[in-house]
PDB file of N, CA and C in Angstrom:
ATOM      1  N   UNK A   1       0.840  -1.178   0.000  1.00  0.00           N
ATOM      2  CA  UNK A   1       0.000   0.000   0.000  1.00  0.00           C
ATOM      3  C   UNK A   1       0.885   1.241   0.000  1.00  0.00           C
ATOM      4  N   UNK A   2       0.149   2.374  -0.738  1.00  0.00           N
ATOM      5  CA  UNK A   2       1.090   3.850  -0.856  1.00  0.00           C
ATOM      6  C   UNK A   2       0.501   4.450   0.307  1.00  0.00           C
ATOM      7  N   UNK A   3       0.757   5.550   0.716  1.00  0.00           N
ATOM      8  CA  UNK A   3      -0.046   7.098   1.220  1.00  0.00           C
ATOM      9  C   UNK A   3       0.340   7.831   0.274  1.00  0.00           C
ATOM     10  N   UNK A   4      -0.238   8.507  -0.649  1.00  0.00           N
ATOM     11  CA  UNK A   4      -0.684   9.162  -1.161  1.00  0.00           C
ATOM     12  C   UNK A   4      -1.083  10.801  -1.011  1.00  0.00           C
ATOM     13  N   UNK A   5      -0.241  11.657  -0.630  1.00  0.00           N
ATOM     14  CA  UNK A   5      -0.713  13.030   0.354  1.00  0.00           C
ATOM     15  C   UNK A   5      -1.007  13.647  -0.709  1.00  0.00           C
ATOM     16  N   UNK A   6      -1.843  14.394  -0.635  1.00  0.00           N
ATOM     17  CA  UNK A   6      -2.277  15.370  -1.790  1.00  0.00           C
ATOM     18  C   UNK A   6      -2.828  16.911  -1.170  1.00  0.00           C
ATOM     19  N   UNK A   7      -2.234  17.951  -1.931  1.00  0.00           N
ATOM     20  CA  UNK A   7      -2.880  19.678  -1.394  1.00  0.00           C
ATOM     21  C   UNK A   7      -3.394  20.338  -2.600  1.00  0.00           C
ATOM     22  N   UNK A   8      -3.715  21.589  -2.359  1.00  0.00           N
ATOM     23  CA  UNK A   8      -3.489  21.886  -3.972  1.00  0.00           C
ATOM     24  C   UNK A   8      -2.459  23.494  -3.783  1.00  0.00           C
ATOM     25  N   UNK A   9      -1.549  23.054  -2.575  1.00  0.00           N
ATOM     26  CA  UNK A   9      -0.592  24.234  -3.111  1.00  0.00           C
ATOM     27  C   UNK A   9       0.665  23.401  -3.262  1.00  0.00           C
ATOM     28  N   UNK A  10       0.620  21.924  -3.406  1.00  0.00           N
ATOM     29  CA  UNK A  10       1.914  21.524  -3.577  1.00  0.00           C
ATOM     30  C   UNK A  10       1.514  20.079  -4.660  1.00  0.00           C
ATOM     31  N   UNK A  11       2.464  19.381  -5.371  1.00  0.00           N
ATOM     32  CA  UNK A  11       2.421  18.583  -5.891  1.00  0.00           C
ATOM     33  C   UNK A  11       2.656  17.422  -4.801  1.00  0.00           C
ATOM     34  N   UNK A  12       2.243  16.639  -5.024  1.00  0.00           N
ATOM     35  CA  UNK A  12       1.611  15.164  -4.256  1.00  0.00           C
ATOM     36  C   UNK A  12       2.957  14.408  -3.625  1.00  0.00           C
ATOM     37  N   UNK A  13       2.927  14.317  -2.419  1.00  0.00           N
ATOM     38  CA  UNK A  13       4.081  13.161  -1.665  1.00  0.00           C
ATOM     39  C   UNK A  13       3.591  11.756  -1.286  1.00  0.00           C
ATOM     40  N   UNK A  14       4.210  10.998  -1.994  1.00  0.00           N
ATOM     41  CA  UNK A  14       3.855   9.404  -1.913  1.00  0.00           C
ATOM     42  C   UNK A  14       5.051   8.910  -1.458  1.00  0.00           C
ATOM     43  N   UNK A  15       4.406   8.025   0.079  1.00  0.00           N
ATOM     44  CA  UNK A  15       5.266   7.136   0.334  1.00  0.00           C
ATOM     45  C   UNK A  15       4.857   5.867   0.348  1.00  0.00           C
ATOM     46  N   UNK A  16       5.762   4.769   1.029  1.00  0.00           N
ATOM     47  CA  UNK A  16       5.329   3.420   1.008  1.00  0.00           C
ATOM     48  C   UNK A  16       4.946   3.497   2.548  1.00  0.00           C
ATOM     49  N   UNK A  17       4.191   2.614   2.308  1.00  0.00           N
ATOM     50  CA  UNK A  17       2.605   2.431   3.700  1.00  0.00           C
ATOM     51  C   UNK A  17       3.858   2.274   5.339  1.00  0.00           C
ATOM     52  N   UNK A  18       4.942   1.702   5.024  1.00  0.00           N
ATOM     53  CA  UNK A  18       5.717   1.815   6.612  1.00  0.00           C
ATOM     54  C   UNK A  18       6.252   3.259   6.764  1.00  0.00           C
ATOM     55  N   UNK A  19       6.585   4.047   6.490  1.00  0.00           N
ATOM     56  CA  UNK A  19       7.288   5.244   6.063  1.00  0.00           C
ATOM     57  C   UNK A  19       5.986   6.441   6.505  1.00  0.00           C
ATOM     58  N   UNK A  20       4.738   6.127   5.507  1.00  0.00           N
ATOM     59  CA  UNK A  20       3.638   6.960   5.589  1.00  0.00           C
ATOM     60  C   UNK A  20       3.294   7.224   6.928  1.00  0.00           C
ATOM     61  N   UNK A  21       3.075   5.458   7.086  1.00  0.00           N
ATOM     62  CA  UNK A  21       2.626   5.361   8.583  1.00  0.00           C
ATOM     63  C   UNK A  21       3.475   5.646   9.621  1.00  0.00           C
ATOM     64  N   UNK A  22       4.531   5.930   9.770  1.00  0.00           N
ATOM     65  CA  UNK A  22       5.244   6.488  10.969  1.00  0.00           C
ATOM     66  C   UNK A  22       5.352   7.669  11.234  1.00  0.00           C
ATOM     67  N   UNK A  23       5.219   8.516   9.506  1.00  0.00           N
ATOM     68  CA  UNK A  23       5.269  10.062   9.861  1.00  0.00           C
ATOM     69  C   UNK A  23       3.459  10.551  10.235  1.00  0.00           C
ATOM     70  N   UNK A  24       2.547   9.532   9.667  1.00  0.00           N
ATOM     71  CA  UNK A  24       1.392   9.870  10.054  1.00  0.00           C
ATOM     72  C   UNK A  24       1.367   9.157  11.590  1.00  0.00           C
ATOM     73  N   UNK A  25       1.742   8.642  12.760  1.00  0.00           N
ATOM     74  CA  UNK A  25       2.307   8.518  14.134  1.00  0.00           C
ATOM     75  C   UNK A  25       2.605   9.196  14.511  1.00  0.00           C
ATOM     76  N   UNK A  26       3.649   9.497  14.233  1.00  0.00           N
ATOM     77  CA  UNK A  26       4.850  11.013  14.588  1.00  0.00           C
ATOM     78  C   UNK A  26       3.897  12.075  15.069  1.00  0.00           C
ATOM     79  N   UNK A  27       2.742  12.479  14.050  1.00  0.00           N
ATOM     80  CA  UNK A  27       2.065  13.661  14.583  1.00  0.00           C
ATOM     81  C   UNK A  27       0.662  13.050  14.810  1.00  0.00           C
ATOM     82  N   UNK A  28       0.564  11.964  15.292  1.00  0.00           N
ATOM     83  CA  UNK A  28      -0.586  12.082  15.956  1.00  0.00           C
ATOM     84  C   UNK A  28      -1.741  11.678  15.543  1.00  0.00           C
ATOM     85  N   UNK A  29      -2.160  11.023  13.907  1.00  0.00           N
ATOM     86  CA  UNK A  29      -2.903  10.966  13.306  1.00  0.00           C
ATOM     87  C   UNK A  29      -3.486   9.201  13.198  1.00  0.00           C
ATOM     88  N   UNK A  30      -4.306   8.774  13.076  1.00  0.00           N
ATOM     89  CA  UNK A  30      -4.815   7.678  13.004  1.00  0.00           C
ATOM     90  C   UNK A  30      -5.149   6.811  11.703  1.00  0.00           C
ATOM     91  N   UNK A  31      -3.823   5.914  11.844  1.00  0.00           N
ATOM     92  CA  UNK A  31      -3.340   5.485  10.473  1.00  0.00           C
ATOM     93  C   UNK A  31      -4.214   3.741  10.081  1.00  0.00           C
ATOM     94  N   UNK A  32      -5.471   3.618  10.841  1.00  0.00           N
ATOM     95  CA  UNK A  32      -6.212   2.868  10.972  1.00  0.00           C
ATOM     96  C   UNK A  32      -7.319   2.950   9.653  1.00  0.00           C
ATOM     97  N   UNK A  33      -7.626   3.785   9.631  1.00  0.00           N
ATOM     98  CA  UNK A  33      -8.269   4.353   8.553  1.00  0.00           C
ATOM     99  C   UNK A  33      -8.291   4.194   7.389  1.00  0.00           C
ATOM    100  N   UNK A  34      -7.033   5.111   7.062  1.00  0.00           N
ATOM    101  CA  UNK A  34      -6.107   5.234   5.208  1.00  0.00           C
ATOM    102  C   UNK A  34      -6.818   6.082   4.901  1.00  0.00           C
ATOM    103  N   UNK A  35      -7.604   7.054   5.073  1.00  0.00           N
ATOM    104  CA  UNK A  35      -7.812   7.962   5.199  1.00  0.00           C
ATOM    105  C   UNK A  35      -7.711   9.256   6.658  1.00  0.00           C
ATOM    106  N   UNK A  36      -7.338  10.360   5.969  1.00  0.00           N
ATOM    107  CA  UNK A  36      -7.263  11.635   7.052  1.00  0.00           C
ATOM    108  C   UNK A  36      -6.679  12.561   5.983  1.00  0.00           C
ATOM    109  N   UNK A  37      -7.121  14.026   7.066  1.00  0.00           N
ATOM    110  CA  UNK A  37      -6.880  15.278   6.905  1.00  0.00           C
ATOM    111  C   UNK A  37      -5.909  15.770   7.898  1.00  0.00           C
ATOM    112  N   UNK A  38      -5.205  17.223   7.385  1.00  0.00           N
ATOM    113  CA  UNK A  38      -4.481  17.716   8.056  1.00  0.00           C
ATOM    114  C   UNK A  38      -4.482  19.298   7.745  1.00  0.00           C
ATOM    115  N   UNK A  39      -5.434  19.581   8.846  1.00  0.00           N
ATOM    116  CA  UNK A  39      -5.802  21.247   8.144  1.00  0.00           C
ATOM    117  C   UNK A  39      -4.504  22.311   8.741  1.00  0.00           C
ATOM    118  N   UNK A  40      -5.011  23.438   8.427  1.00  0.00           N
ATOM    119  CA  UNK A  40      -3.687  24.226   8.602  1.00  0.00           C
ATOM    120  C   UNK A  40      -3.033  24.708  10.127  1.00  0.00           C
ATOM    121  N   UNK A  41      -4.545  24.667  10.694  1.00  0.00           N
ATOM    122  CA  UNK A  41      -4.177  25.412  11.510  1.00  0.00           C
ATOM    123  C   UNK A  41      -3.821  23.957  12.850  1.00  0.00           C
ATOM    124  N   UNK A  42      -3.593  22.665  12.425  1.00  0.00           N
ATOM    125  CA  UNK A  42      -2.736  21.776  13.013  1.00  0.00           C
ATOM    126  C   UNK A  42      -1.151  21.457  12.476  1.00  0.00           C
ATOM    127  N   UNK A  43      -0.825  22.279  11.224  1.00  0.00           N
ATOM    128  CA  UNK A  43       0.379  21.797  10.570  1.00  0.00           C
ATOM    129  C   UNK A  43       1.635  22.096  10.996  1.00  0.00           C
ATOM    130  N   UNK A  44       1.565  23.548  12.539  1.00  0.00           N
ATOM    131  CA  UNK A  44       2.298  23.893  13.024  1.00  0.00           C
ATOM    132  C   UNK A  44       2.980  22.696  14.197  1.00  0.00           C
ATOM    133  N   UNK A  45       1.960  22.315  14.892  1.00  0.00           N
ATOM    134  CA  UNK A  45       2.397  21.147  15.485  1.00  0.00           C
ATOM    135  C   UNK A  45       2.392  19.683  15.072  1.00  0.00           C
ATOM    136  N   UNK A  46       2.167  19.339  13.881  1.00  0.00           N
ATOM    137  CA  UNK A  46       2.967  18.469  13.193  1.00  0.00           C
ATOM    138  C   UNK A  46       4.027  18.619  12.547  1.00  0.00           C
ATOM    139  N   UNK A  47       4.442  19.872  12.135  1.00  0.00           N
ATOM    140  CA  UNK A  47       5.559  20.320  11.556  1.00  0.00           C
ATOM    141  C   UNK A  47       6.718  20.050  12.838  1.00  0.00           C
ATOM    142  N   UNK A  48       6.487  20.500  14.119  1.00  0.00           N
ATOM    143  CA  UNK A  48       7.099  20.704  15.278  1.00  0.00           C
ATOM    144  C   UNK A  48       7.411  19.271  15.876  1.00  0.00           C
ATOM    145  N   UNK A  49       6.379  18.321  15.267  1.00  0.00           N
ATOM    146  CA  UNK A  49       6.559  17.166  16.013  1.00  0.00           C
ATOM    147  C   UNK A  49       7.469  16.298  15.015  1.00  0.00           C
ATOM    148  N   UNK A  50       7.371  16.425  13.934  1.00  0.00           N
ATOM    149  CA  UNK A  50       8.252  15.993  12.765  1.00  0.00           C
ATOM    150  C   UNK A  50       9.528  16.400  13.283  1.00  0.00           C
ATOM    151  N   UNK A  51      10.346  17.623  13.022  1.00  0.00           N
ATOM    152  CA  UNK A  51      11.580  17.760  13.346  1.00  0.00           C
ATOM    153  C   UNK A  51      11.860  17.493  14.880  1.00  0.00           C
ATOM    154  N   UNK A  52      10.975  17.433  16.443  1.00  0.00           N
ATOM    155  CA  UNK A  52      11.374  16.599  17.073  1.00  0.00           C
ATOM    156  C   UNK A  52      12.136  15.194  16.731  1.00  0.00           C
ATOM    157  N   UNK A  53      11.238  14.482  16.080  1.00  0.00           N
ATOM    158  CA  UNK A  53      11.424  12.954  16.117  1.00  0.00           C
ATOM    159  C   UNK A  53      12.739  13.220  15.110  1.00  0.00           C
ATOM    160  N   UNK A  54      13.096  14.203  13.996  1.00  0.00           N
ATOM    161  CA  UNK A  54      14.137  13.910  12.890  1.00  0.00           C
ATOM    162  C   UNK A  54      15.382  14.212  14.260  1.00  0.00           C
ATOM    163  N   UNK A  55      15.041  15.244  15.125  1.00  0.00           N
ATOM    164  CA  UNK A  55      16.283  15.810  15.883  1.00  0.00           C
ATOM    165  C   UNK A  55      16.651  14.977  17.202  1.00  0.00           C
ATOM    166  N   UNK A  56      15.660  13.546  17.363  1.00  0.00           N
ATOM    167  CA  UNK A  56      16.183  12.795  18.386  1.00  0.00           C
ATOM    168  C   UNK A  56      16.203  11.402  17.349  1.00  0.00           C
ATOM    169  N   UNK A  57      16.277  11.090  16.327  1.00  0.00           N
ATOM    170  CA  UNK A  57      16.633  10.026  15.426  1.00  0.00           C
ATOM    171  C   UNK A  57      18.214  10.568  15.236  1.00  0.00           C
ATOM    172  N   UNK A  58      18.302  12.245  15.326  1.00  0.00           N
ATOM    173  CA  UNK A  58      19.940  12.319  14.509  1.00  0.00           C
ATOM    174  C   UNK A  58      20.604  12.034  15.867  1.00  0.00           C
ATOM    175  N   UNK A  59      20.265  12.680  17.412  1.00  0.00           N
ATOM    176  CA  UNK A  59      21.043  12.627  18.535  1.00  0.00           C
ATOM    177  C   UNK A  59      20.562  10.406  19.124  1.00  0.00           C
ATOM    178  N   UNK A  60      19.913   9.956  18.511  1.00  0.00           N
ATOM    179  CA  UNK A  60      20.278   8.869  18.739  1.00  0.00           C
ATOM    180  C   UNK A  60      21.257   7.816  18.175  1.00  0.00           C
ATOM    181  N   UNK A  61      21.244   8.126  16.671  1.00  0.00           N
ATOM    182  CA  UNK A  61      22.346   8.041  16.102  1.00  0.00           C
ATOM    183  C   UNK A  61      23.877   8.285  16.630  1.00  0.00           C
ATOM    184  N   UNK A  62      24.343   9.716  16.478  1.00  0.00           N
ATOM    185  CA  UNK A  62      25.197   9.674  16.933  1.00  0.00           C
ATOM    186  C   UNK A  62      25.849   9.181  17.909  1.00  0.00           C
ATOM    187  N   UNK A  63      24.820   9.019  19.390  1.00  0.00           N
ATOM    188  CA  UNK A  63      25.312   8.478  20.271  1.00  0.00           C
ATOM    189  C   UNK A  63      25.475   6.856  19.856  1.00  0.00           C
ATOM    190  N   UNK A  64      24.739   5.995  19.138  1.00  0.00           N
ATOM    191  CA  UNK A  64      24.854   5.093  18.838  1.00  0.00           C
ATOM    192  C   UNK A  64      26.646   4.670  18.531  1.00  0.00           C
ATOM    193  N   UNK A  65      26.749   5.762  17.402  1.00  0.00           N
ATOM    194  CA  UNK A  65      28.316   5.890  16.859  1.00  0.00           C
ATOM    195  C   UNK A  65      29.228   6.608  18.073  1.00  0.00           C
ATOM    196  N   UNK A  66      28.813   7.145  19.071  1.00  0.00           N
ATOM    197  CA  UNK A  66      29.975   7.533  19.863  1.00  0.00           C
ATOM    198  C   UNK A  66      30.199   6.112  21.093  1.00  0.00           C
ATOM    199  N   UNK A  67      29.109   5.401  20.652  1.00  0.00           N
ATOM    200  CA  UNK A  67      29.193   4.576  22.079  1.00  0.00           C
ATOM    201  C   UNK A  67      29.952   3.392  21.808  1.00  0.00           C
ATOM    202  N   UNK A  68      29.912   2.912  20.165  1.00  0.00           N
ATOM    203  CA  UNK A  68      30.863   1.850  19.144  1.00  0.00           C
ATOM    204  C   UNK A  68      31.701   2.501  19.234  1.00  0.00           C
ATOM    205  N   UNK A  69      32.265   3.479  19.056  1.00  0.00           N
ATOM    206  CA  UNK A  69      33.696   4.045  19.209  1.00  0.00           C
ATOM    207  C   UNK A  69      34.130   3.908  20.730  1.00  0.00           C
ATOM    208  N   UNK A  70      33.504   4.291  21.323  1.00  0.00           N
ATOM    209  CA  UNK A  70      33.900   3.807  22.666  1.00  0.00           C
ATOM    210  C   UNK A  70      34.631   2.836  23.028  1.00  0.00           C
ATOM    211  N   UNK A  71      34.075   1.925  22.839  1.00  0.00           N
ATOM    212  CA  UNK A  71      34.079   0.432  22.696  1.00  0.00           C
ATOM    213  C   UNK A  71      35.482  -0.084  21.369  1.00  0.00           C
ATOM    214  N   UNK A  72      35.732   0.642  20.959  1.00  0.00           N
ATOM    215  CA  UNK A  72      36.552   0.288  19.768  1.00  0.00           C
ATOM    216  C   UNK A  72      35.914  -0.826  18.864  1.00  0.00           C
ATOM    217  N   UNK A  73      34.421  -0.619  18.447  1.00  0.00           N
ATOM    218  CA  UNK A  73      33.653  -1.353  17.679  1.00  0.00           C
ATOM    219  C   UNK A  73      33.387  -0.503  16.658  1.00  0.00           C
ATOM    220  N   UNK A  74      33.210  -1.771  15.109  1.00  0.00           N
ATOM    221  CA  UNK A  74      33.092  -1.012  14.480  1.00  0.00           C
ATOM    222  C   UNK A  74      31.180   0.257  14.579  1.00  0.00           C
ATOM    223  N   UNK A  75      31.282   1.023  13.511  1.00  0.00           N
ATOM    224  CA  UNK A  75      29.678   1.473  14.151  1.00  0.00           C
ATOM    225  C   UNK A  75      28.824   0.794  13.167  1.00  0.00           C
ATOM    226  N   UNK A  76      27.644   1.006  14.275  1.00  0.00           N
ATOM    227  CA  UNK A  76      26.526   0.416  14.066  1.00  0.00           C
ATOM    228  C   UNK A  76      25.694   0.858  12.473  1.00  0.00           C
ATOM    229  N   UNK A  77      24.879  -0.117  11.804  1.00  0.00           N
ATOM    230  CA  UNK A  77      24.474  -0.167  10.639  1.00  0.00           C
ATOM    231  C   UNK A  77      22.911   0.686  11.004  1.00  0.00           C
ATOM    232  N   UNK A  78      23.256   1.721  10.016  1.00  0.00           N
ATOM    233  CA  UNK A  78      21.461   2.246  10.048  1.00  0.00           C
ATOM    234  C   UNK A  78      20.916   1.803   8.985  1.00  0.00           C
ATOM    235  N   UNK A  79      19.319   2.280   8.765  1.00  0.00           N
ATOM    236  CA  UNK A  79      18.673   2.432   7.808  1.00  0.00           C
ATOM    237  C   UNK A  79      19.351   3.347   6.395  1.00  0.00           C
ATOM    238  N   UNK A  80      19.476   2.863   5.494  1.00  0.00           N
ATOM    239  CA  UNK A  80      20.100   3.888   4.276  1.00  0.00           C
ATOM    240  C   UNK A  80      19.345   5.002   4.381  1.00  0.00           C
ATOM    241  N   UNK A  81      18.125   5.158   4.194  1.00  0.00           N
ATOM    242  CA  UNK A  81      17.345   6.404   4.399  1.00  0.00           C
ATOM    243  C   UNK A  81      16.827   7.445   5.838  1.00  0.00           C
ATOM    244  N   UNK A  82      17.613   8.188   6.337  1.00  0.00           N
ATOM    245  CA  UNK A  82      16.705   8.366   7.706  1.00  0.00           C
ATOM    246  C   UNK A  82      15.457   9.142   7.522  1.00  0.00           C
ATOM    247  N   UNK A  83      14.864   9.369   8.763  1.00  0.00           N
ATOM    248  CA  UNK A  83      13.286   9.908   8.942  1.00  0.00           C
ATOM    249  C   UNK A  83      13.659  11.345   8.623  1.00  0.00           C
ATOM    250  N   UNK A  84      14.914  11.764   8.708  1.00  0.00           N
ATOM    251  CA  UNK A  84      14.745  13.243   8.017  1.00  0.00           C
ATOM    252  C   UNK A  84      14.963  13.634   6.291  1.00  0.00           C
ATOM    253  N   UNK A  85      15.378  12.370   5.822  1.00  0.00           N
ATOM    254  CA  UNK A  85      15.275  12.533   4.427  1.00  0.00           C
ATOM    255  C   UNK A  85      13.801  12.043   4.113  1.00  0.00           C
ATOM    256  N   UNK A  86      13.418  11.220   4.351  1.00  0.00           N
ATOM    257  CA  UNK A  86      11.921  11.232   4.763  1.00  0.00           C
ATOM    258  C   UNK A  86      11.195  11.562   4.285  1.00  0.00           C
ATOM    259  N   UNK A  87      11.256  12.647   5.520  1.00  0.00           N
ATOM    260  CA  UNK A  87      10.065  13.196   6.097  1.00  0.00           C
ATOM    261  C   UNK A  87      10.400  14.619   5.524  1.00  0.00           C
ATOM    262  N   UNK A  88      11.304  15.136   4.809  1.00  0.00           N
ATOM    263  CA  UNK A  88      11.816  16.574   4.425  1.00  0.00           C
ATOM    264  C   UNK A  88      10.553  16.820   3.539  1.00  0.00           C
ATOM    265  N   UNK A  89      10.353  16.410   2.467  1.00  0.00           N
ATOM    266  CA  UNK A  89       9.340  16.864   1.367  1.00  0.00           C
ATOM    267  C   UNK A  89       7.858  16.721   2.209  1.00  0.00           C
ATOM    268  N   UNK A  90       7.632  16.107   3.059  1.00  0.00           N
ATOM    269  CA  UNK A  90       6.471  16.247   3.582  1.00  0.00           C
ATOM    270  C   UNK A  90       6.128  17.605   4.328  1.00  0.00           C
ATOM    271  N   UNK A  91       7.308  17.542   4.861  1.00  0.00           N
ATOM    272  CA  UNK A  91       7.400  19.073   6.364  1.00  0.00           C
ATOM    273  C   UNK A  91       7.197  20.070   4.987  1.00  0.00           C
ATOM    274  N   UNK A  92       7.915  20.061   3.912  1.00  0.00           N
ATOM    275  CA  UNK A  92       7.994  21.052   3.267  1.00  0.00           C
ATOM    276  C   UNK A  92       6.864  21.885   2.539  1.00  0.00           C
ATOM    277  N   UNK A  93       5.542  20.409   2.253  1.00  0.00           N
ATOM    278  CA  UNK A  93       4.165  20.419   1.874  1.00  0.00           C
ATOM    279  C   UNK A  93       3.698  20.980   2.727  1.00  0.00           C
ATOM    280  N   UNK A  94       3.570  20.779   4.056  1.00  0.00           N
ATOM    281  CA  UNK A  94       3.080  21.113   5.077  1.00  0.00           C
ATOM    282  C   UNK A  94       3.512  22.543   5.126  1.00  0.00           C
ATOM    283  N   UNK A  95       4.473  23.265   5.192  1.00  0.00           N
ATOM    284  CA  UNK A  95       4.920  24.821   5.350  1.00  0.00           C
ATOM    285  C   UNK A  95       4.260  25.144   4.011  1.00  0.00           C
ATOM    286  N   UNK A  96       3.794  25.023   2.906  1.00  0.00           N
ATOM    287  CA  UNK A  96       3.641  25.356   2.010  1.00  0.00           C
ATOM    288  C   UNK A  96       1.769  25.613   1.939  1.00  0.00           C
ATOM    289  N   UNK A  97       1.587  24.566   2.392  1.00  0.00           N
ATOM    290  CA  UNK A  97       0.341  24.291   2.728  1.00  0.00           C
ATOM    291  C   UNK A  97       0.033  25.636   3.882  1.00  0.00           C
ATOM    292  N   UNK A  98       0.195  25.272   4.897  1.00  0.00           N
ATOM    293  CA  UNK A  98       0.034  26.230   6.125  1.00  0.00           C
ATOM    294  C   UNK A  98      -0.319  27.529   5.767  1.00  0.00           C
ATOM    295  N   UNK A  99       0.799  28.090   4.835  1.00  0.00           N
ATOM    296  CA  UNK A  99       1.180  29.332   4.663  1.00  0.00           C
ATOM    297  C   UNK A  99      -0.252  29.835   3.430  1.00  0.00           C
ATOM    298  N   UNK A 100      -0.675  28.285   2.425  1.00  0.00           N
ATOM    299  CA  UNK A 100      -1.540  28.924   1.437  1.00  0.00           C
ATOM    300  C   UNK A 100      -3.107  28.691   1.826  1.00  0.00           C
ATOM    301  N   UNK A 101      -2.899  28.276   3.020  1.00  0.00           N
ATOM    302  CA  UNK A 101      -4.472  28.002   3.647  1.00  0.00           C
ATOM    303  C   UNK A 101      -4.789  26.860   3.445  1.00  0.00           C
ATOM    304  N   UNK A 102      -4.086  25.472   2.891  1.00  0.00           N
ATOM    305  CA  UNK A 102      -4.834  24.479   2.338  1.00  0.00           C
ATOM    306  C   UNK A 102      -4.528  23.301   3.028  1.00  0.00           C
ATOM    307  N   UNK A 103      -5.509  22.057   3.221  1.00  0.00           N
ATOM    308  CA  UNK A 103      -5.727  21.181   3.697  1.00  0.00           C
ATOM    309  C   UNK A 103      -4.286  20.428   3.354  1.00  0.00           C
ATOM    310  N   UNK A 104      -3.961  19.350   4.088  1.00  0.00           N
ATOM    311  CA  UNK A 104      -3.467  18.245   3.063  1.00  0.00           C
ATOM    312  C   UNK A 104      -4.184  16.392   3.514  1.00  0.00           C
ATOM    313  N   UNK A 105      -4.523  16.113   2.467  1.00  0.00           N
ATOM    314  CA  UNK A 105      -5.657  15.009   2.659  1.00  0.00           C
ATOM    315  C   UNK A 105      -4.402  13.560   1.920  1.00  0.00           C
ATOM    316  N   UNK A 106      -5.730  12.428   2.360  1.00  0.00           N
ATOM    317  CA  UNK A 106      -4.546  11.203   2.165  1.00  0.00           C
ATOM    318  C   UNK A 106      -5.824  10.283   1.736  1.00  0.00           C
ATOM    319  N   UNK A 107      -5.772   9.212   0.776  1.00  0.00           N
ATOM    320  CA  UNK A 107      -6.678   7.895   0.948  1.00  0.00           C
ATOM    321  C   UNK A 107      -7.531   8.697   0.299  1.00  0.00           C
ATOM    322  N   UNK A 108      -8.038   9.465  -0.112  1.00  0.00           N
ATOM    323  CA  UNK A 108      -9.135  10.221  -0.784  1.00  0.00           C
ATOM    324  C   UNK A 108      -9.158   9.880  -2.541  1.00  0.00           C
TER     325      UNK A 108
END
């Protein structure tokens, strides 16, 4: 399954359904459905809750790699993609959105 985000001040962000569903978690939304909205005047605190989770994914990381170094191990294997490459074009819909008054809808 995709998510599918759609506005009409931005061209459409599609992810794959594990990805969708964590940034639709992240802020709060109920991914039970496959459908939801995200009006504007909530995009500030999903925007806010997004770069939380990107800014304790990067400080968990690192410590991950300072704590293998520690150890004189090699470091630990991440995901090739993190939640802030992500989740960047979404936050970015979302500021775009916010700013032009417009919804952003999913499953529709």
């Amino acid at each position: 399954m995709l998510y599918k985000f759609k506005s009409k001040s931005t061209g459409d962000v599609i992810m794959l359904q594990p990805n969708g569903q964590r940034v639709l978690e992240i802020i709060g939304k109920d991914t039970q459905t496959g459908t939801g909205i995200i009006l504007p005047d909530q995009m500030p605190a999903a925007i806010a809750a997004l770069e939380a989770a990107i800014a304790q994914e990067d400080a968990d990381r690192a410590a991950a790699v300072a704590e293998a170094q520690g150890r004189k191990e090699p470091p630990p294997h991440f995901e090739a993609v993190s939640l802030r490459q992500r989740a960047l074009p979404f936050i970015e819909m979302l500021r775009r959105c916010q700013k032009d008054g417009h919804e952003v809808v999913w499953g529709v």
